[in-house]
PDB file of N, CA and C in Angstrom:
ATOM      1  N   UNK A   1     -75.305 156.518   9.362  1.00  0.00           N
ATOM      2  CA  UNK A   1     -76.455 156.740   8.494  1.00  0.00           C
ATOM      3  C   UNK A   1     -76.133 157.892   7.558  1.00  0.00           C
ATOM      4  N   UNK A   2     -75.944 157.523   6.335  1.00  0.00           N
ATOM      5  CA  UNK A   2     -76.146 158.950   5.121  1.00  0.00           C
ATOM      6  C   UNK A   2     -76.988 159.069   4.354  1.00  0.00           C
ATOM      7  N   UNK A   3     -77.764 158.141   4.791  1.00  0.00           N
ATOM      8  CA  UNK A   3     -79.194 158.365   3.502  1.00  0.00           C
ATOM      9  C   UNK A   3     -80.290 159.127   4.404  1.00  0.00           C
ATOM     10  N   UNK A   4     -81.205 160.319   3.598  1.00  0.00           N
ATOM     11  CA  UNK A   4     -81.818 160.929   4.466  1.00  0.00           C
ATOM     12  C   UNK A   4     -82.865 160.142   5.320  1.00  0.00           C
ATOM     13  N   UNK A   5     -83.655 159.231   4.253  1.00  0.00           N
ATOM     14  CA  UNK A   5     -84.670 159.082   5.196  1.00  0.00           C
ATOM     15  C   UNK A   5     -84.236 158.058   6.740  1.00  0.00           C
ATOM     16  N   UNK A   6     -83.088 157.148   6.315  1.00  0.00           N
ATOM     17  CA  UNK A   6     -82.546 156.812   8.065  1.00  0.00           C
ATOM     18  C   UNK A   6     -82.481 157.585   8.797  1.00  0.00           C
ATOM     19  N   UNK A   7     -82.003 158.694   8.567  1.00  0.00           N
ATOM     20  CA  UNK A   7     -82.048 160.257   9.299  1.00  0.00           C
ATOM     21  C   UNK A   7     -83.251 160.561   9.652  1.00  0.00           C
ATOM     22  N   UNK A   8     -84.333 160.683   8.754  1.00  0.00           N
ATOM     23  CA  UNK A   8     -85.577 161.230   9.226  1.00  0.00           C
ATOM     24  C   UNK A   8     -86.181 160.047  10.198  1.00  0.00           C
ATOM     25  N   UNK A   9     -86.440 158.762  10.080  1.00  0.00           N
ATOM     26  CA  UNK A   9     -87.068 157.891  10.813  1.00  0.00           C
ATOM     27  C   UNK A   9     -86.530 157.687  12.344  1.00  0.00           C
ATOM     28  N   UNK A  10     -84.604 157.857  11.749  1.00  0.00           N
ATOM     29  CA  UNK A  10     -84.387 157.749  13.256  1.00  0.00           C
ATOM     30  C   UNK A  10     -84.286 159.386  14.210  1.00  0.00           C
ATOM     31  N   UNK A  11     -84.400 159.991  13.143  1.00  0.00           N
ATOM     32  CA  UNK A  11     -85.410 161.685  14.046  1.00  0.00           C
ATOM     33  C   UNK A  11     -86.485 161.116  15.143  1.00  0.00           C
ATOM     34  N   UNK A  12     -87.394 160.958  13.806  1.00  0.00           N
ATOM     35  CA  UNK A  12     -88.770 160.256  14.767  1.00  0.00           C
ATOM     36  C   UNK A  12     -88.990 159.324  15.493  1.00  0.00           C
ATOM     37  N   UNK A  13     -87.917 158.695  16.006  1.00  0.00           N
ATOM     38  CA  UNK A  13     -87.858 157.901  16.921  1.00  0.00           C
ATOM     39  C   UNK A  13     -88.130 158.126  18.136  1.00  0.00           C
ATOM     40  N   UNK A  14     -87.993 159.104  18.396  1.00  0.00           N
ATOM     41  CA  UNK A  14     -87.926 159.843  19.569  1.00  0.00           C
ATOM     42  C   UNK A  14     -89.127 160.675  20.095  1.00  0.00           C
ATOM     43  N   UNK A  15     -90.200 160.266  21.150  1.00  0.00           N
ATOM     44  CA  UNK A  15     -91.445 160.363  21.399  1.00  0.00           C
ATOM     45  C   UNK A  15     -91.113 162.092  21.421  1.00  0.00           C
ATOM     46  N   UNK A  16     -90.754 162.654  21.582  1.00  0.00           N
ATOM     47  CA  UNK A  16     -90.924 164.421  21.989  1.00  0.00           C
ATOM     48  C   UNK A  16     -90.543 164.772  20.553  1.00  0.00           C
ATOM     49  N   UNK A  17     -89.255 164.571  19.943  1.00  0.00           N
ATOM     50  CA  UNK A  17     -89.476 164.808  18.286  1.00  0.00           C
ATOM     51  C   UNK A  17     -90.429 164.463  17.759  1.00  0.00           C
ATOM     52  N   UNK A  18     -91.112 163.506  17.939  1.00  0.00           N
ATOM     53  CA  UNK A  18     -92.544 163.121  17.264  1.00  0.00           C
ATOM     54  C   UNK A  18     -93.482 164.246  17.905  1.00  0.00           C
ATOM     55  N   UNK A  19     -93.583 164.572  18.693  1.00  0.00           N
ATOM     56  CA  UNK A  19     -94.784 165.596  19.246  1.00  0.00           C
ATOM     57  C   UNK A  19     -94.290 166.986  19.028  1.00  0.00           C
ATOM     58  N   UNK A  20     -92.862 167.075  18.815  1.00  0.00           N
ATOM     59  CA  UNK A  20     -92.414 168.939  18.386  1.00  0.00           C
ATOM     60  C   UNK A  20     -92.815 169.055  16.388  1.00  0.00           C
ATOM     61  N   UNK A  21     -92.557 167.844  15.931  1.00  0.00           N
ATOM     62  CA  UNK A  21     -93.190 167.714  14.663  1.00  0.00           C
ATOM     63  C   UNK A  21     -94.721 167.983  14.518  1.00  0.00           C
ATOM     64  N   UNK A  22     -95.418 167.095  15.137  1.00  0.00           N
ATOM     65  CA  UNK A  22     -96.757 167.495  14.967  1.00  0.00           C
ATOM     66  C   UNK A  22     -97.394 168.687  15.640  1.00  0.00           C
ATOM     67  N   UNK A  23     -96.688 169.426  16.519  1.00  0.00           N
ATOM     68  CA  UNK A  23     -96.895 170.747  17.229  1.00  0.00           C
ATOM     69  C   UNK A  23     -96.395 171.541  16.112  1.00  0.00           C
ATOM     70  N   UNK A  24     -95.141 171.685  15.266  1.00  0.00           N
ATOM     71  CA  UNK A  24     -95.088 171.945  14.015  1.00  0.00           C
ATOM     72  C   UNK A  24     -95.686 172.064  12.931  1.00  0.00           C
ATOM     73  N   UNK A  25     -96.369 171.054  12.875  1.00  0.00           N
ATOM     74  CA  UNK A  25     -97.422 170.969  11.638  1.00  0.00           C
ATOM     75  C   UNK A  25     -98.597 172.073  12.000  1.00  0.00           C
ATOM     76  N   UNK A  26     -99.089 172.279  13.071  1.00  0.00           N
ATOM     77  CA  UNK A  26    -100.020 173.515  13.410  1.00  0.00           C
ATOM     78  C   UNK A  26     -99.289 174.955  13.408  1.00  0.00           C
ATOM     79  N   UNK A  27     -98.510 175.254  13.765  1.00  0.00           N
ATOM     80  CA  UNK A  27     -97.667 176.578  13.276  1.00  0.00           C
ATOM     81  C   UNK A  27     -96.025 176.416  13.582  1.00  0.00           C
ATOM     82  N   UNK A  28     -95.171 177.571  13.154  1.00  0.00           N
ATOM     83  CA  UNK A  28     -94.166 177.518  13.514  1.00  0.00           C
ATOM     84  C   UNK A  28     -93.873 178.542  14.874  1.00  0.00           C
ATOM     85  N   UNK A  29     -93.122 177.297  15.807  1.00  0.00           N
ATOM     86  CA  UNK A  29     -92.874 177.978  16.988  1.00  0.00           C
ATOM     87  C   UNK A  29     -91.430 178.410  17.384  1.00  0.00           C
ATOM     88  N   UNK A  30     -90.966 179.277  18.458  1.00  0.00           N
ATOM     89  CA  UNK A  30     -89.274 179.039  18.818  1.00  0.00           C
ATOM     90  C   UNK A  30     -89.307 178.162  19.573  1.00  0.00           C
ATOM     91  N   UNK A  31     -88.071 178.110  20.122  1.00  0.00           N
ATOM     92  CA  UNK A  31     -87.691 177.225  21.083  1.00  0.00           C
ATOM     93  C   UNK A  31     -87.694 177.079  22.509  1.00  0.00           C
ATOM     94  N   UNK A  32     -88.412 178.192  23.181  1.00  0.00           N
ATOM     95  CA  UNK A  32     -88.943 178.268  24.596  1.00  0.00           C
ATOM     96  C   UNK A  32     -90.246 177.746  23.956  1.00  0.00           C
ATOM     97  N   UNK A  33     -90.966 178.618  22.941  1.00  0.00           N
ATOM     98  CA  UNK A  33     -92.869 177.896  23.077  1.00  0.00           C
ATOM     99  C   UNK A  33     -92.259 176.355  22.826  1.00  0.00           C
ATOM    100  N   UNK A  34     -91.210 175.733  21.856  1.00  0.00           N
ATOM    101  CA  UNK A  34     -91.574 174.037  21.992  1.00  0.00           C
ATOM    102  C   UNK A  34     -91.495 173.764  23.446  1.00  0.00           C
ATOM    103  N   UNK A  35     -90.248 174.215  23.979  1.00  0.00           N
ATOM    104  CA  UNK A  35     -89.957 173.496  25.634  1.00  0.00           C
ATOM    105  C   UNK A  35     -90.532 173.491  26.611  1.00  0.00           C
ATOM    106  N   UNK A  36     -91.540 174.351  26.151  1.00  0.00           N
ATOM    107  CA  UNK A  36     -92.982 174.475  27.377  1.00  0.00           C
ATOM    108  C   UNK A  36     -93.373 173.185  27.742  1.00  0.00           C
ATOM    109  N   UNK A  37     -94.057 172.432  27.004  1.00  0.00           N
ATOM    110  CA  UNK A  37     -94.365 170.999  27.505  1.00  0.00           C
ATOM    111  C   UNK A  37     -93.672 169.636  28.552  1.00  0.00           C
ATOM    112  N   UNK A  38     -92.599 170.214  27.911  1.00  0.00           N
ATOM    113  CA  UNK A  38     -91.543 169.109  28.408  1.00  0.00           C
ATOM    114  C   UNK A  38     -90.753 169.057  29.846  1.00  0.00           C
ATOM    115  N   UNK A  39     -90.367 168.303  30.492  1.00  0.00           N
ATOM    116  CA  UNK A  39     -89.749 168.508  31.731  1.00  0.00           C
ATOM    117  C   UNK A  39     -88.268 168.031  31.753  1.00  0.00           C
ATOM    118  N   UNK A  40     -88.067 168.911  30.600  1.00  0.00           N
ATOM    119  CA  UNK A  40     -86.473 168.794  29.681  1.00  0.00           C
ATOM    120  C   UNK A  40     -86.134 170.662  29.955  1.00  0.00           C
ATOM    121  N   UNK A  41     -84.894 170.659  29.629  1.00  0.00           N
ATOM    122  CA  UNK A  41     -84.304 172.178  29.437  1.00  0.00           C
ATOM    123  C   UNK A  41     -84.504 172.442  28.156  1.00  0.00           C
ATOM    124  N   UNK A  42     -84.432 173.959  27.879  1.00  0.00           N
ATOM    125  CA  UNK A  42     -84.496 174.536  26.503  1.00  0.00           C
ATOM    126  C   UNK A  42     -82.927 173.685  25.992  1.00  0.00           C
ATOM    127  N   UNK A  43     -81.697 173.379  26.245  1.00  0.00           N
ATOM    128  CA  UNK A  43     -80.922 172.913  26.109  1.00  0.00           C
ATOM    129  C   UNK A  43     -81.006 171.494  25.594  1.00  0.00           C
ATOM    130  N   UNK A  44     -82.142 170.709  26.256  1.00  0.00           N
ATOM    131  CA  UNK A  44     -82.113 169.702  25.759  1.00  0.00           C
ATOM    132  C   UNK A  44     -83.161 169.960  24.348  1.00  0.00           C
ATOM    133  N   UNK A  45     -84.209 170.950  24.164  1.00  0.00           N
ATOM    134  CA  UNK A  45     -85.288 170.628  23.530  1.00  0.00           C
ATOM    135  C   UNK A  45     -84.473 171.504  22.268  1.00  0.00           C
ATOM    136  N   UNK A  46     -83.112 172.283  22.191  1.00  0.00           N
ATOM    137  CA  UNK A  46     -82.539 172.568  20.835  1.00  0.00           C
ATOM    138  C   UNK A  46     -81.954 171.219  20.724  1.00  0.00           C
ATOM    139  N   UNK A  47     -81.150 170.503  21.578  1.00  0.00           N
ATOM    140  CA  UNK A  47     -80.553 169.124  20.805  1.00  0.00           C
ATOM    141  C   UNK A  47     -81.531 168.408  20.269  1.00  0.00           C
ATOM    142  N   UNK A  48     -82.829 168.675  20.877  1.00  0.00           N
ATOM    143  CA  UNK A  48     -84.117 167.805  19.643  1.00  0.00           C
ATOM    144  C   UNK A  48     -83.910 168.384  18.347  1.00  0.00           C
ATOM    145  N   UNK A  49     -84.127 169.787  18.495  1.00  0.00           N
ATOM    146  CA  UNK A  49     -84.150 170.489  17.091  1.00  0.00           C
ATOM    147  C   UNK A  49     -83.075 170.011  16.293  1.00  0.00           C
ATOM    148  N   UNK A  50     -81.877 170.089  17.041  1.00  0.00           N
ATOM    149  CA  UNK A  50     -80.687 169.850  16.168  1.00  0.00           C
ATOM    150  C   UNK A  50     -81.199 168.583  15.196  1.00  0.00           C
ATOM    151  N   UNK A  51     -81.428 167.134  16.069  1.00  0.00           N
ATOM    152  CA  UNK A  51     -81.487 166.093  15.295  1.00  0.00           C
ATOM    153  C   UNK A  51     -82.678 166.357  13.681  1.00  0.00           C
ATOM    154  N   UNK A  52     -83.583 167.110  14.386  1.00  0.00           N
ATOM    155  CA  UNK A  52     -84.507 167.620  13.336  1.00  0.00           C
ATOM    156  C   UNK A  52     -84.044 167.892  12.481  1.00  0.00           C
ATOM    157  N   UNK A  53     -83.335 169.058  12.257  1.00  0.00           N
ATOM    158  CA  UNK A  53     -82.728 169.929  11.243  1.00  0.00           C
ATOM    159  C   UNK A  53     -81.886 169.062  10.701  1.00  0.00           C
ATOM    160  N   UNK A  54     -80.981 168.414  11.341  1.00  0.00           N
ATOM    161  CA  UNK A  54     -79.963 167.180  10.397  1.00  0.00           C
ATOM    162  C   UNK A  54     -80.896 166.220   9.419  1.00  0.00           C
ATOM    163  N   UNK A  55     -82.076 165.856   9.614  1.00  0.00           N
ATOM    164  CA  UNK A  55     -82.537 165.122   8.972  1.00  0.00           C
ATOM    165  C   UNK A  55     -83.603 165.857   8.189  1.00  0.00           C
ATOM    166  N   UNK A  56     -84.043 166.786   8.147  1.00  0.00           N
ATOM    167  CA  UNK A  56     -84.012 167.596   7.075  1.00  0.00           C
ATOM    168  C   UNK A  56     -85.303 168.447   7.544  1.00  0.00           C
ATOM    169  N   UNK A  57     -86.253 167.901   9.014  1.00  0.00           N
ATOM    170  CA  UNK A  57     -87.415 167.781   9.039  1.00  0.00           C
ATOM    171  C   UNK A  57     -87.819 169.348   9.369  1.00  0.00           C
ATOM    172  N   UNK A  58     -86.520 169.852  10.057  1.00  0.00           N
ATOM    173  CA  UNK A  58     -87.057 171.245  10.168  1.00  0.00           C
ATOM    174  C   UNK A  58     -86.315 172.615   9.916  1.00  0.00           C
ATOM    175  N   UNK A  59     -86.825 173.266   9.656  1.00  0.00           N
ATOM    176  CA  UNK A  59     -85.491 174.427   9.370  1.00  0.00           C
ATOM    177  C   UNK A  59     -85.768 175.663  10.795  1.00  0.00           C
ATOM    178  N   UNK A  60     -84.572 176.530  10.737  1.00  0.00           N
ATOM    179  CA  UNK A  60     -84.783 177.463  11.871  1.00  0.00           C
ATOM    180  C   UNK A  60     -84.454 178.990  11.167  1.00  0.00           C
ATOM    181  N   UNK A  61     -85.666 180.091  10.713  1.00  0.00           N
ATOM    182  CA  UNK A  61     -85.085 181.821  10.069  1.00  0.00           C
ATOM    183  C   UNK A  61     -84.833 182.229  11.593  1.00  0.00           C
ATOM    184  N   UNK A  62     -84.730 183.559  10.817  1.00  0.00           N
ATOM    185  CA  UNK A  62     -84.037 184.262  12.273  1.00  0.00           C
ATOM    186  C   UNK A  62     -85.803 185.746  11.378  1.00  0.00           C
ATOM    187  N   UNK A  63     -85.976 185.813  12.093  1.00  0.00           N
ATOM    188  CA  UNK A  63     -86.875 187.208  12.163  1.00  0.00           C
ATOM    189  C   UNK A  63     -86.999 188.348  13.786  1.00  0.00           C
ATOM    190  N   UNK A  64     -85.928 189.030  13.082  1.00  0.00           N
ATOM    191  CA  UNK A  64     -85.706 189.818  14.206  1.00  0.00           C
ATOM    192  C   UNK A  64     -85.110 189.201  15.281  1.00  0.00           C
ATOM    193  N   UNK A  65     -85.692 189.213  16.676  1.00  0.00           N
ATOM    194  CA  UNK A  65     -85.032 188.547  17.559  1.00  0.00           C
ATOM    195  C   UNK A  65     -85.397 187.115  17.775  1.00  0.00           C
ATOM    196  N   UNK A  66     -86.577 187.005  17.083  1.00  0.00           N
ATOM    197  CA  UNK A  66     -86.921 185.847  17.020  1.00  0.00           C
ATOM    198  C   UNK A  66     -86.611 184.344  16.130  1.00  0.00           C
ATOM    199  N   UNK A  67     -86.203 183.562  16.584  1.00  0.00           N
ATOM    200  CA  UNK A  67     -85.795 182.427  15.667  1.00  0.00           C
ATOM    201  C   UNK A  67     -86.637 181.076  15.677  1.00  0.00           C
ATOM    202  N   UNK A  68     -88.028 181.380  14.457  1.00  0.00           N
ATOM    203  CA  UNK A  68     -88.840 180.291  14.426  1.00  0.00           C
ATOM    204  C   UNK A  68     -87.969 179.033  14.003  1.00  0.00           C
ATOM    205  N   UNK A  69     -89.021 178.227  14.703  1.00  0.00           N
ATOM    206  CA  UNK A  69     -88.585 176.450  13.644  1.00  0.00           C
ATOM    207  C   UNK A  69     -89.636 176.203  12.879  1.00  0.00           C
ATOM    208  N   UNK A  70     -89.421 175.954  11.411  1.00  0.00           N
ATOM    209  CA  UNK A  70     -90.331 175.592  10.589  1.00  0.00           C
ATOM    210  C   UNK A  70     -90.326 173.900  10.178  1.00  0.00           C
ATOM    211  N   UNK A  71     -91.625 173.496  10.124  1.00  0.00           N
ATOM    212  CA  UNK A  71     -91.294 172.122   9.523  1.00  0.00           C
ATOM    213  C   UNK A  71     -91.136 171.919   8.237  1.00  0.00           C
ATOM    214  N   UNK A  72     -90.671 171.081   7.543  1.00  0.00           N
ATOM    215  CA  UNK A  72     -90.116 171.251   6.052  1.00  0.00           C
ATOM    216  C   UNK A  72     -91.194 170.016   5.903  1.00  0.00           C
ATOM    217  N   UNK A  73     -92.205 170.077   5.364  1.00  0.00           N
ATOM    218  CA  UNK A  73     -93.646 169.121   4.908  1.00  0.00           C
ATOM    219  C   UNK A  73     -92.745 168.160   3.729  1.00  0.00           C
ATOM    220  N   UNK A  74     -92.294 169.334   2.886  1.00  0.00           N
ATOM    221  CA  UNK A  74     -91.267 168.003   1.571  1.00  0.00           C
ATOM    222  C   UNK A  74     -90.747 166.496   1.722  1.00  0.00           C
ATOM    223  N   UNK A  75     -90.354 166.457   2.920  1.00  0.00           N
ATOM    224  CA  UNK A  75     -89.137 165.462   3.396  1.00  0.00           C
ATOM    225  C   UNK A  75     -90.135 164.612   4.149  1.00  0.00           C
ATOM    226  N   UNK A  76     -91.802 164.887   4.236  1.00  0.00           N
ATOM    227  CA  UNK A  76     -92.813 163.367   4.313  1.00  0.00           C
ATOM    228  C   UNK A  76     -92.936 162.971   3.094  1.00  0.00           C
ATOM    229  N   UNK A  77     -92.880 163.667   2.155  1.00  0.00           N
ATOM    230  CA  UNK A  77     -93.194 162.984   0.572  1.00  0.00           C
ATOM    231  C   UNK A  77     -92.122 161.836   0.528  1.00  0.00           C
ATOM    232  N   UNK A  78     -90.623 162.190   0.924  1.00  0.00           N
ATOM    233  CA  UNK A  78     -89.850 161.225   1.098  1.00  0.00           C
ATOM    234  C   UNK A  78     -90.410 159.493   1.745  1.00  0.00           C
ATOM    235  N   UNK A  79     -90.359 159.502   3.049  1.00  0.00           N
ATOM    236  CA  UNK A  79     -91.352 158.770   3.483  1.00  0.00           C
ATOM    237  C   UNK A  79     -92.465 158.297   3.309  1.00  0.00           C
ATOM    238  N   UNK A  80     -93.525 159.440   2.523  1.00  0.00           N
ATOM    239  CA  UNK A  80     -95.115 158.474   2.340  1.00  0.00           C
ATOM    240  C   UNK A  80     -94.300 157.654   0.829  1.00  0.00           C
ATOM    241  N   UNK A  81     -93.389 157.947   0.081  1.00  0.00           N
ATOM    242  CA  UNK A  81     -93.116 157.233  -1.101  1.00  0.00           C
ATOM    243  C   UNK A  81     -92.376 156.367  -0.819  1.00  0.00           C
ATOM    244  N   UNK A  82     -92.018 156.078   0.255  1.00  0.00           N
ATOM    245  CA  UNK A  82     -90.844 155.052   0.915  1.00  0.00           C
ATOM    246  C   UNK A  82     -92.159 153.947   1.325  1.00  0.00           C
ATOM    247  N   UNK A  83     -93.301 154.433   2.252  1.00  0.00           N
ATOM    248  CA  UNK A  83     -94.267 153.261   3.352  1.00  0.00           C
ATOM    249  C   UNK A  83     -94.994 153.010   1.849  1.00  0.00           C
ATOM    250  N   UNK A  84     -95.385 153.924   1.415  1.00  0.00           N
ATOM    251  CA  UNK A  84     -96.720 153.163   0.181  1.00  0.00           C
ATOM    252  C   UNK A  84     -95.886 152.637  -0.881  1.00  0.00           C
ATOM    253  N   UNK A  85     -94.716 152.375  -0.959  1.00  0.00           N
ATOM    254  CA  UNK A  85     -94.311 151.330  -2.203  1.00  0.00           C
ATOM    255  C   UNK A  85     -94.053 150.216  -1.415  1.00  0.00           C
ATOM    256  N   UNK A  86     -94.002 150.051   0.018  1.00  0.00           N
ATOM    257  CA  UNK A  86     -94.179 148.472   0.652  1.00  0.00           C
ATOM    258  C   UNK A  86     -95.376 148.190   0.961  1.00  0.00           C
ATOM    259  N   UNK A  87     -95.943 149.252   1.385  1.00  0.00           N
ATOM    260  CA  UNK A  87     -97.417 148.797   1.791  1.00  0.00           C
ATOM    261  C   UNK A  87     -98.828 148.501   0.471  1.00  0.00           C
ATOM    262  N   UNK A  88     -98.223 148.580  -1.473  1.00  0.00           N
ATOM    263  CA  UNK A  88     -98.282 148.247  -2.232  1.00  0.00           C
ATOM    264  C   UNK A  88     -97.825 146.934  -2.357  1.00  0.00           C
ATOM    265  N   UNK A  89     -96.907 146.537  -1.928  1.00  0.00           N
ATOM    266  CA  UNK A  89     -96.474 145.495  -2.315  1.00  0.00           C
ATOM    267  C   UNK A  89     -96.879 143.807  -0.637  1.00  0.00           C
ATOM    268  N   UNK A  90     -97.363 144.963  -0.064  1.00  0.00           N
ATOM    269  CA  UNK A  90     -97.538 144.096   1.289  1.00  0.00           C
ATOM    270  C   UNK A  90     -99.242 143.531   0.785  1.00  0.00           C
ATOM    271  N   UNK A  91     -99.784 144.404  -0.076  1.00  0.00           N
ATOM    272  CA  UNK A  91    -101.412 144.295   0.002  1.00  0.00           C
ATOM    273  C   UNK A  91    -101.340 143.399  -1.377  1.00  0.00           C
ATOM    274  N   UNK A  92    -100.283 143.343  -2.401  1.00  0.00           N
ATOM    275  CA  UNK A  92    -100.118 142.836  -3.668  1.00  0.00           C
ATOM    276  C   UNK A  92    -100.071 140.863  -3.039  1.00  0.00           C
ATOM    277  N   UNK A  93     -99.180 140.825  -2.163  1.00  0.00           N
ATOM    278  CA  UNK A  93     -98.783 139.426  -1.110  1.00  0.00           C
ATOM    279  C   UNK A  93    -100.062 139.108  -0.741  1.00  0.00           C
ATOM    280  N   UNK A  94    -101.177 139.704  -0.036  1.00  0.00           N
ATOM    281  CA  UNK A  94    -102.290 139.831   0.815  1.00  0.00           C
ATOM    282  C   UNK A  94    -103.369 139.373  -0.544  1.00  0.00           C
ATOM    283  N   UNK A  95    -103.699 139.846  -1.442  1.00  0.00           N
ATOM    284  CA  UNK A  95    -104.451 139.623  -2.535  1.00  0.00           C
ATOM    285  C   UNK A  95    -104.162 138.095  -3.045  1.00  0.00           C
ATOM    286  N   UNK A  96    -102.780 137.879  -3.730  1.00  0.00           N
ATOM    287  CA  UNK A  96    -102.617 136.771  -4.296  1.00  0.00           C
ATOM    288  C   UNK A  96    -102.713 135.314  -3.309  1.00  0.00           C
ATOM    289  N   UNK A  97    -102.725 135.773  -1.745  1.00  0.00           N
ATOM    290  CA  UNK A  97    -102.668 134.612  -0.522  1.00  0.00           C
ATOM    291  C   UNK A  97    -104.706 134.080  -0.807  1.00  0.00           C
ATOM    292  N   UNK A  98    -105.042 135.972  -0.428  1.00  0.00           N
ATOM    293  CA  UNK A  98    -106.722 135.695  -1.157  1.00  0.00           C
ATOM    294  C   UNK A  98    -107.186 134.633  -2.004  1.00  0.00           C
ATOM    295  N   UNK A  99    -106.381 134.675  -3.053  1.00  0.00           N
ATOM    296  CA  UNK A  99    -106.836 133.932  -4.484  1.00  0.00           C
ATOM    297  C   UNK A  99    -106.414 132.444  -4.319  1.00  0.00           C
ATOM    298  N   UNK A 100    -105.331 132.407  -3.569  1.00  0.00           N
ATOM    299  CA  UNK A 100    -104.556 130.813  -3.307  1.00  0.00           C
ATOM    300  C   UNK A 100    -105.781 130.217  -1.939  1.00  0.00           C
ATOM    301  N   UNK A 101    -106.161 131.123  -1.355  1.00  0.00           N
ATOM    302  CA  UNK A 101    -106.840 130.521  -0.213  1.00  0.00           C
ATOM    303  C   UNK A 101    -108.743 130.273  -0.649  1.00  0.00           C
ATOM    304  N   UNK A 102    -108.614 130.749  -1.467  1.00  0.00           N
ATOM    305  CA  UNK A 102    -110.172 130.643  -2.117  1.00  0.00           C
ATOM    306  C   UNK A 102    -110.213 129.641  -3.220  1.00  0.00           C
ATOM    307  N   UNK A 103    -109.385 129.327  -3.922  1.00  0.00           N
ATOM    308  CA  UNK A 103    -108.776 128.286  -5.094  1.00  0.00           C
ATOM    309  C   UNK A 103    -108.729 127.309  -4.065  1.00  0.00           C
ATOM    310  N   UNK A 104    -108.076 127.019  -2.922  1.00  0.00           N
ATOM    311  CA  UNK A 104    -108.454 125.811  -1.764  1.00  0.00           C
ATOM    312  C   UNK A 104    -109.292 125.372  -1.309  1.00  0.00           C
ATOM    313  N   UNK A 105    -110.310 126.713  -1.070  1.00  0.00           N
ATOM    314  CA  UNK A 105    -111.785 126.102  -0.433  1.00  0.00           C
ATOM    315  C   UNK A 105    -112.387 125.999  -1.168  1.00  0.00           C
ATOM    316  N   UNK A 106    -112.116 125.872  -2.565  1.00  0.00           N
ATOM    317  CA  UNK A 106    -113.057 125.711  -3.663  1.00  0.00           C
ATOM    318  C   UNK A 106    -112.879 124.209  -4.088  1.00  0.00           C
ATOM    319  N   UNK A 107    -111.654 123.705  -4.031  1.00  0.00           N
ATOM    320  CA  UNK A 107    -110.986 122.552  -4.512  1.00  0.00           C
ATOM    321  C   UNK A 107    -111.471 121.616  -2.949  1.00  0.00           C
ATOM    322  N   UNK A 108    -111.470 122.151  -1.782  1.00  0.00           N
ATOM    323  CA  UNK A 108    -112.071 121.004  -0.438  1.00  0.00           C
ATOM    324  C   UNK A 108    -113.431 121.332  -0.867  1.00  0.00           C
ATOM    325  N   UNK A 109    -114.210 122.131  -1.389  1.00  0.00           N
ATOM    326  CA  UNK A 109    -115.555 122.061  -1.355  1.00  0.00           C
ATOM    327  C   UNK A 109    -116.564 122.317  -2.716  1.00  0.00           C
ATOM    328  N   UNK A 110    -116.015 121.996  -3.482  1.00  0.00           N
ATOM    329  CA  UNK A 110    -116.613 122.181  -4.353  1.00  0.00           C
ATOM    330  C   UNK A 110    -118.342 121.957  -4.806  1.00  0.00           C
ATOM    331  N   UNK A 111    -118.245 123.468  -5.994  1.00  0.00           N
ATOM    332  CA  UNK A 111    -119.992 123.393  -6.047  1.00  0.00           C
ATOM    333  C   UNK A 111    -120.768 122.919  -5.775  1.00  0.00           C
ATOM    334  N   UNK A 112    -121.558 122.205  -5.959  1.00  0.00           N
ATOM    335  CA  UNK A 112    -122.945 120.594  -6.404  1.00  0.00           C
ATOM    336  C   UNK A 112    -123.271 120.792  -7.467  1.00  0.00           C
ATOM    337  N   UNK A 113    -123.098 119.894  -8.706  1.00  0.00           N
ATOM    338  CA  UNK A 113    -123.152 120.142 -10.025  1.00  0.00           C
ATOM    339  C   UNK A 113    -124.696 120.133 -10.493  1.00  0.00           C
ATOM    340  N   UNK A 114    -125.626 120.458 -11.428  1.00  0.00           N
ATOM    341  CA  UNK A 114    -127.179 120.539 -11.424  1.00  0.00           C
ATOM    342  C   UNK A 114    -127.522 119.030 -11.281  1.00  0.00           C
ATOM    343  N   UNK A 115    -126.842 118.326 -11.373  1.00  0.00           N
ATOM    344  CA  UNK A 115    -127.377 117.259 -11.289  1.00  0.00           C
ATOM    345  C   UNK A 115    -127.640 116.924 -10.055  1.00  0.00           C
ATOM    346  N   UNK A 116    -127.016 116.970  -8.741  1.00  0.00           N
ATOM    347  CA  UNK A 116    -126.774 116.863  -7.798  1.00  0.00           C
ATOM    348  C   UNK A 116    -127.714 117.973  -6.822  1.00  0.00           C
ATOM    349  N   UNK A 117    -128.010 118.888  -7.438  1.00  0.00           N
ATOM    350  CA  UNK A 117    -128.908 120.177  -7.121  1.00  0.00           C
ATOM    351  C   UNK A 117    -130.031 119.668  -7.503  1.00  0.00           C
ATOM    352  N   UNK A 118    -130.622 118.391  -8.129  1.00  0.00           N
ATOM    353  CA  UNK A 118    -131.791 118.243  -8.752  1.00  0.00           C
ATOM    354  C   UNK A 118    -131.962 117.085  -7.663  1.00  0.00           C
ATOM    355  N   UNK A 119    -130.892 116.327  -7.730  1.00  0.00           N
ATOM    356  CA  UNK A 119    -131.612 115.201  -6.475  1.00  0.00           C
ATOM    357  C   UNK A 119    -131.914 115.812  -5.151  1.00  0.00           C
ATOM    358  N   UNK A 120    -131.486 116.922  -4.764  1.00  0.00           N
ATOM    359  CA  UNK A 120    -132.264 117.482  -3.555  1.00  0.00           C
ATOM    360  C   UNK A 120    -133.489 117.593  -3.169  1.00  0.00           C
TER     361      UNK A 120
END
């Protein structure tokens, strides 16, 4: 994979990267507060980070002794412009099926012309 967003999706593949992301999105934490949850080692929960950071989703400063992980918000713009130009074109399919399927039940059932409205 060298294109980012394969990188980012297949980041998020991964149910605990998906939940250190959205634990992300509420502040930036280190890497003992992410591993709290998990019944993983801090060892395993930096190889999460790692995949993170390769795909662009998070970065790591150093402040003092401390070394937050930040989420990089930019690299969803990637993605929401990736899902909403199919999901444009999924609802564009969905509309014109509309118009073909209403043009049918119009053609099996058509109006009653006034004339036909008068013999009632």
């Amino acid at each position: 994979m060298d294109d980012q967003l394969s990188r980012v999706f297949s980041a998020l593949a991964d149910p605990i990267r998906r939940d250190m992301v959205a634990r992300l999105a509420d502040a930036d934490a280190g890497v003992n507060e992410l591993a709290e949850p998990y019944d993983v080692s801090v060892q395993a929960v930096s190889k999460h980070l790692k995949v993170l950071e390769e795909a662009g989703l998070v970065t790591r400063t150093r402040e003092a002794q401390r070394r937050p992980v930040h989420l990089e918000a930019e690299v969803f713009d990637l993605m929401t412009k990736w899902i909403e130009r199919y999901r444009r074109q999924a609802e564009e399919r969905y509309r014109r099926l509309d118009d073909v399927l209403a043009e049918m039940d119009t053609e099996q059932n058509p109006a009653p012309t006034d004339r036909e409205r008068g013999a009632s």
